[in-house]
N, C-alpha and C. Protein backbone atom coordinates (compact mmCIF):
# COMPACT_ATOMS: atom_id res chain seq x y z
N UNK A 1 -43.12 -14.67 243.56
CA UNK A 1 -43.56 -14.19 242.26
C UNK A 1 -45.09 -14.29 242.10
N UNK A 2 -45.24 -13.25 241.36
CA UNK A 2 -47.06 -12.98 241.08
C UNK A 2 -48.09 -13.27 242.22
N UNK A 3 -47.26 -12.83 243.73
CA UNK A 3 -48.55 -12.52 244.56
C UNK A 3 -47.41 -11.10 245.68
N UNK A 4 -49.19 -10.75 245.74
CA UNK A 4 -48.39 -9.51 246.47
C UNK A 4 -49.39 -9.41 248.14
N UNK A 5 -48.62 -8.54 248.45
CA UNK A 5 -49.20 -8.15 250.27
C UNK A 5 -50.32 -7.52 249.92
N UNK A 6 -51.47 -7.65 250.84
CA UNK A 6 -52.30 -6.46 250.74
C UNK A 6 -53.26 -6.06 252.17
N UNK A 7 -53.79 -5.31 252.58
CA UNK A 7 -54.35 -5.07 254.00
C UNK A 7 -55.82 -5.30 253.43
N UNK A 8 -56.25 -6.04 254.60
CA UNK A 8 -57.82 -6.87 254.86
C UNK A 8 -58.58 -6.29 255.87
N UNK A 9 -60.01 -6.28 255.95
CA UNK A 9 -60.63 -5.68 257.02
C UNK A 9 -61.68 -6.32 257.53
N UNK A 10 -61.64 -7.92 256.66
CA UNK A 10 -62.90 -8.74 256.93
C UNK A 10 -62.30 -9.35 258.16
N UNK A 11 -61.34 -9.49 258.64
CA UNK A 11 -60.61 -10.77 259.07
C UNK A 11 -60.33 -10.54 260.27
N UNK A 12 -60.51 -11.32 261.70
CA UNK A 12 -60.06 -10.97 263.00
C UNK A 12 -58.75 -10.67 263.07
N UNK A 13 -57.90 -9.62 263.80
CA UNK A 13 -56.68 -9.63 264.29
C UNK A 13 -55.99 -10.81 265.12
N UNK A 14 -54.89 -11.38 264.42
CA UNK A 14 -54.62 -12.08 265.18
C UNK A 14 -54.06 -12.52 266.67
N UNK A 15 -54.02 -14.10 267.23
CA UNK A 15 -53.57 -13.55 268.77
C UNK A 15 -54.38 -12.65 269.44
N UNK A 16 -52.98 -12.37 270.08
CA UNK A 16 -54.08 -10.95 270.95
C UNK A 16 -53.79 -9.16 270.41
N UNK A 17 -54.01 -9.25 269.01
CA UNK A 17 -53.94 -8.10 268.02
C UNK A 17 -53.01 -7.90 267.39
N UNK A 18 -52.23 -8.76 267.27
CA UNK A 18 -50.84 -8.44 266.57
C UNK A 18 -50.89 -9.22 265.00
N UNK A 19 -49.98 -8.52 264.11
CA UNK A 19 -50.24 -9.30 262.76
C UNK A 19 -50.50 -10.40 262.96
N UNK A 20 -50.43 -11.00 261.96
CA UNK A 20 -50.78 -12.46 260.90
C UNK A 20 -50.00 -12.40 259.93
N UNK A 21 -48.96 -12.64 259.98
CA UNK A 21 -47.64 -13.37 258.64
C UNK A 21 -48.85 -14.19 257.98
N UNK A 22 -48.32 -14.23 256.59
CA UNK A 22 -48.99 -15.75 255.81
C UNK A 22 -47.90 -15.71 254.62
N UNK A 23 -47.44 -16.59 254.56
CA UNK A 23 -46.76 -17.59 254.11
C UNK A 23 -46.96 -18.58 253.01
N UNK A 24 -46.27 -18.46 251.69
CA UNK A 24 -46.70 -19.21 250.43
C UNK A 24 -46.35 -20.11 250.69
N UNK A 25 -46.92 -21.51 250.19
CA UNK A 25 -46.42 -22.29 250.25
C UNK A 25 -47.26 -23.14 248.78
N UNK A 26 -46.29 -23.93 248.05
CA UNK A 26 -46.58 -24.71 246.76
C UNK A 26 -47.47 -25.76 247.45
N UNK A 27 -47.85 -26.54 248.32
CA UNK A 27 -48.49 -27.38 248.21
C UNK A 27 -48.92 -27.17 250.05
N UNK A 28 -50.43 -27.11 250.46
CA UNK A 28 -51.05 -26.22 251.82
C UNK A 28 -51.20 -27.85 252.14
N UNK A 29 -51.44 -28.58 251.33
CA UNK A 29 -51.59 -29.97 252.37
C UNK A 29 -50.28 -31.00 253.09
N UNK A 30 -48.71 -30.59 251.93
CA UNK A 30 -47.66 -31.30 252.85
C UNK A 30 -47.39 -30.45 253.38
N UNK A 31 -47.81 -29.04 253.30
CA UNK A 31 -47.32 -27.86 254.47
C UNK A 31 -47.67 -28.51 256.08
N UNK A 32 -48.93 -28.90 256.23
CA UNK A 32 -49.78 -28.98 257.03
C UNK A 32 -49.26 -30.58 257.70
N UNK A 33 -49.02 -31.10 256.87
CA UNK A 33 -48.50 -32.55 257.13
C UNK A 33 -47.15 -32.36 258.11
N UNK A 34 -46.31 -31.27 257.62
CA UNK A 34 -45.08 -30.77 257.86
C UNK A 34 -45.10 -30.03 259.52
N UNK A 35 -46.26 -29.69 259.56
CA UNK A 35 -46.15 -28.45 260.88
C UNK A 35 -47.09 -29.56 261.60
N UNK A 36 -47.77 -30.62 261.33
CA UNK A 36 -48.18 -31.77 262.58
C UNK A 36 -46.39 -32.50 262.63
N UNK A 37 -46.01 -32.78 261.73
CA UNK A 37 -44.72 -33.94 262.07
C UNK A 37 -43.62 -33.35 262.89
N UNK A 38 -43.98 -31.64 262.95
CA UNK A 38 -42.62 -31.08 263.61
C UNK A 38 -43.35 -30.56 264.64
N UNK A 39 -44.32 -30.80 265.10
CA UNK A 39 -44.77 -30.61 266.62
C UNK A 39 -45.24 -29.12 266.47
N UNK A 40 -45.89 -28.99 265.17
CA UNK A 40 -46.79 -27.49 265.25
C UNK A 40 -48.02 -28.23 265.59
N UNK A 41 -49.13 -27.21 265.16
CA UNK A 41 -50.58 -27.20 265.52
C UNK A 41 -51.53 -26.72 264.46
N UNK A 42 -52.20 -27.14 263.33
CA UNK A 42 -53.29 -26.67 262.39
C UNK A 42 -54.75 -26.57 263.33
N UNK A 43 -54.58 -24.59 263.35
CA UNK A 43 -55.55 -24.23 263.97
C UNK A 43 -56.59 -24.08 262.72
N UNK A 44 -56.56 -24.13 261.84
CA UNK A 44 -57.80 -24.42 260.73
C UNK A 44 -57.55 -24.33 259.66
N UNK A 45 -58.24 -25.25 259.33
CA UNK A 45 -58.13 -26.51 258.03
C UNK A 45 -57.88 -25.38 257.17
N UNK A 46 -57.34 -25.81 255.76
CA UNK A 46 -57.78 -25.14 254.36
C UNK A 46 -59.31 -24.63 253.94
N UNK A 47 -59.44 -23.44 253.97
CA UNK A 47 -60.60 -22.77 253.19
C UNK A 47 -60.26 -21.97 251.84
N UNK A 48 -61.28 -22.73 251.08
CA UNK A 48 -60.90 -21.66 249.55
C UNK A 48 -61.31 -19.93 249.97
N UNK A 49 -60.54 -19.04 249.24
CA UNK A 49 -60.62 -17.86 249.73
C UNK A 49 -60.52 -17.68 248.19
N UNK A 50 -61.77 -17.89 247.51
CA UNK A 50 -62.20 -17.03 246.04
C UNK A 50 -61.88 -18.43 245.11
N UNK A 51 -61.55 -18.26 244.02
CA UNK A 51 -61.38 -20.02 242.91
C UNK A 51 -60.04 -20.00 243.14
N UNK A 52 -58.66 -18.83 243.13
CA UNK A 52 -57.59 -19.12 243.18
C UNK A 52 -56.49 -19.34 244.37
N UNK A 53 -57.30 -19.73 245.71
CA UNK A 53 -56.75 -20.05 246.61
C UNK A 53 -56.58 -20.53 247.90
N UNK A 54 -56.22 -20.94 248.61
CA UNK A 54 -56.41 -21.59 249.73
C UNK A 54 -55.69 -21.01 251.18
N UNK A 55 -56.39 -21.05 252.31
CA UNK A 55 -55.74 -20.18 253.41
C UNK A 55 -56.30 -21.67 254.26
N UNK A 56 -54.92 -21.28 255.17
CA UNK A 56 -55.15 -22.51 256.38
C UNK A 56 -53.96 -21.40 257.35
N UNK A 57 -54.60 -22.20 258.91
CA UNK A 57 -54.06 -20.87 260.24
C UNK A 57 -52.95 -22.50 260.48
N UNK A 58 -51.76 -21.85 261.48
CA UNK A 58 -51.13 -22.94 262.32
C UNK A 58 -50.66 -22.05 263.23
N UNK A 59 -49.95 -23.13 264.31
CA UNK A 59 -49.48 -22.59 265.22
C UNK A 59 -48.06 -23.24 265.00
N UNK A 60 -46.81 -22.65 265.06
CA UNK A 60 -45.55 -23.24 265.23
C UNK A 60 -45.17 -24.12 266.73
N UNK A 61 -44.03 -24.83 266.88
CA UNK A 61 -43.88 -25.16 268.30
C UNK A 61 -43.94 -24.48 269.15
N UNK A 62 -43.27 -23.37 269.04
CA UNK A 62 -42.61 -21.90 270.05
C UNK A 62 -44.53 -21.22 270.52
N UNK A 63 -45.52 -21.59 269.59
CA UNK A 63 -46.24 -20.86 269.90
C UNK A 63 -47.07 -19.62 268.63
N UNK A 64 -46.01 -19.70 267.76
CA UNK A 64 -46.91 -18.11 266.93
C UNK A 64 -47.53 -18.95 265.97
N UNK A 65 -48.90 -18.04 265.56
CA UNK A 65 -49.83 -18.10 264.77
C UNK A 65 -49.35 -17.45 263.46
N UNK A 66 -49.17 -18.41 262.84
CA UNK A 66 -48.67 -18.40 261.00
C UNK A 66 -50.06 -18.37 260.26
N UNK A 67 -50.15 -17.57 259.21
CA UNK A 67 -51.32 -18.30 257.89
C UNK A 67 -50.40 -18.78 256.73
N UNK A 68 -50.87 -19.92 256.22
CA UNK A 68 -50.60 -20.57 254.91
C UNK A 68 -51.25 -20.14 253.86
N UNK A 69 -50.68 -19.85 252.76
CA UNK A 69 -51.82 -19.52 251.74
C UNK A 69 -50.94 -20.64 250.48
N UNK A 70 -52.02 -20.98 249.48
CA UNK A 70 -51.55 -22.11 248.11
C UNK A 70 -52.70 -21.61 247.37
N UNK A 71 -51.47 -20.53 246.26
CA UNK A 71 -52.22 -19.96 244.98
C UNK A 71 -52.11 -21.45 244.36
N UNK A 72 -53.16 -21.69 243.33
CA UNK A 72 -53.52 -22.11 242.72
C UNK A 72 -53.08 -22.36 241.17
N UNK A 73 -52.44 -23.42 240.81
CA UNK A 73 -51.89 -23.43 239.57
C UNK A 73 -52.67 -23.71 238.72
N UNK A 74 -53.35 -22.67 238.04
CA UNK A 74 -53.67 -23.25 236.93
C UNK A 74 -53.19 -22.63 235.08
């Protein structure tokens, strides 16, 4: 609810050119806590991306490159 898809052109392709899923998640720091305890990989930290939000990269076990995003409650 109240976020939608949209296509970007600032942003490297991910991998070796293939999308970038990103993925809501209510809270980007036990996300992150969550994908070190299950044997993922945080390929980079949380960056604010404007006042209402936060993007962080991971890698799952298997290997794929996920983005996290945590709109901002206010």
């Amino acid at each position: 609810p109240n976020l939608i898809g949209q296509w970007v052109t600032d942003r490297v392709p991910a991998g070796d050119g293939g999308m970038l899923a990103w993925i809501h998640v209510d809270n980007i720091q036990v996300a992150l806590e969550n994908v070190r305890s299950d044997g993922g990989q945080v390929l980079e930290q949380p960056v604010a991306d404007g006042p209402d939000r936060w993007l962080a990269t991971i890698k799952d076990p298997a290997g794929n490159v996920v983005g996290i995003v945590q709109q901002s409650h206010s």
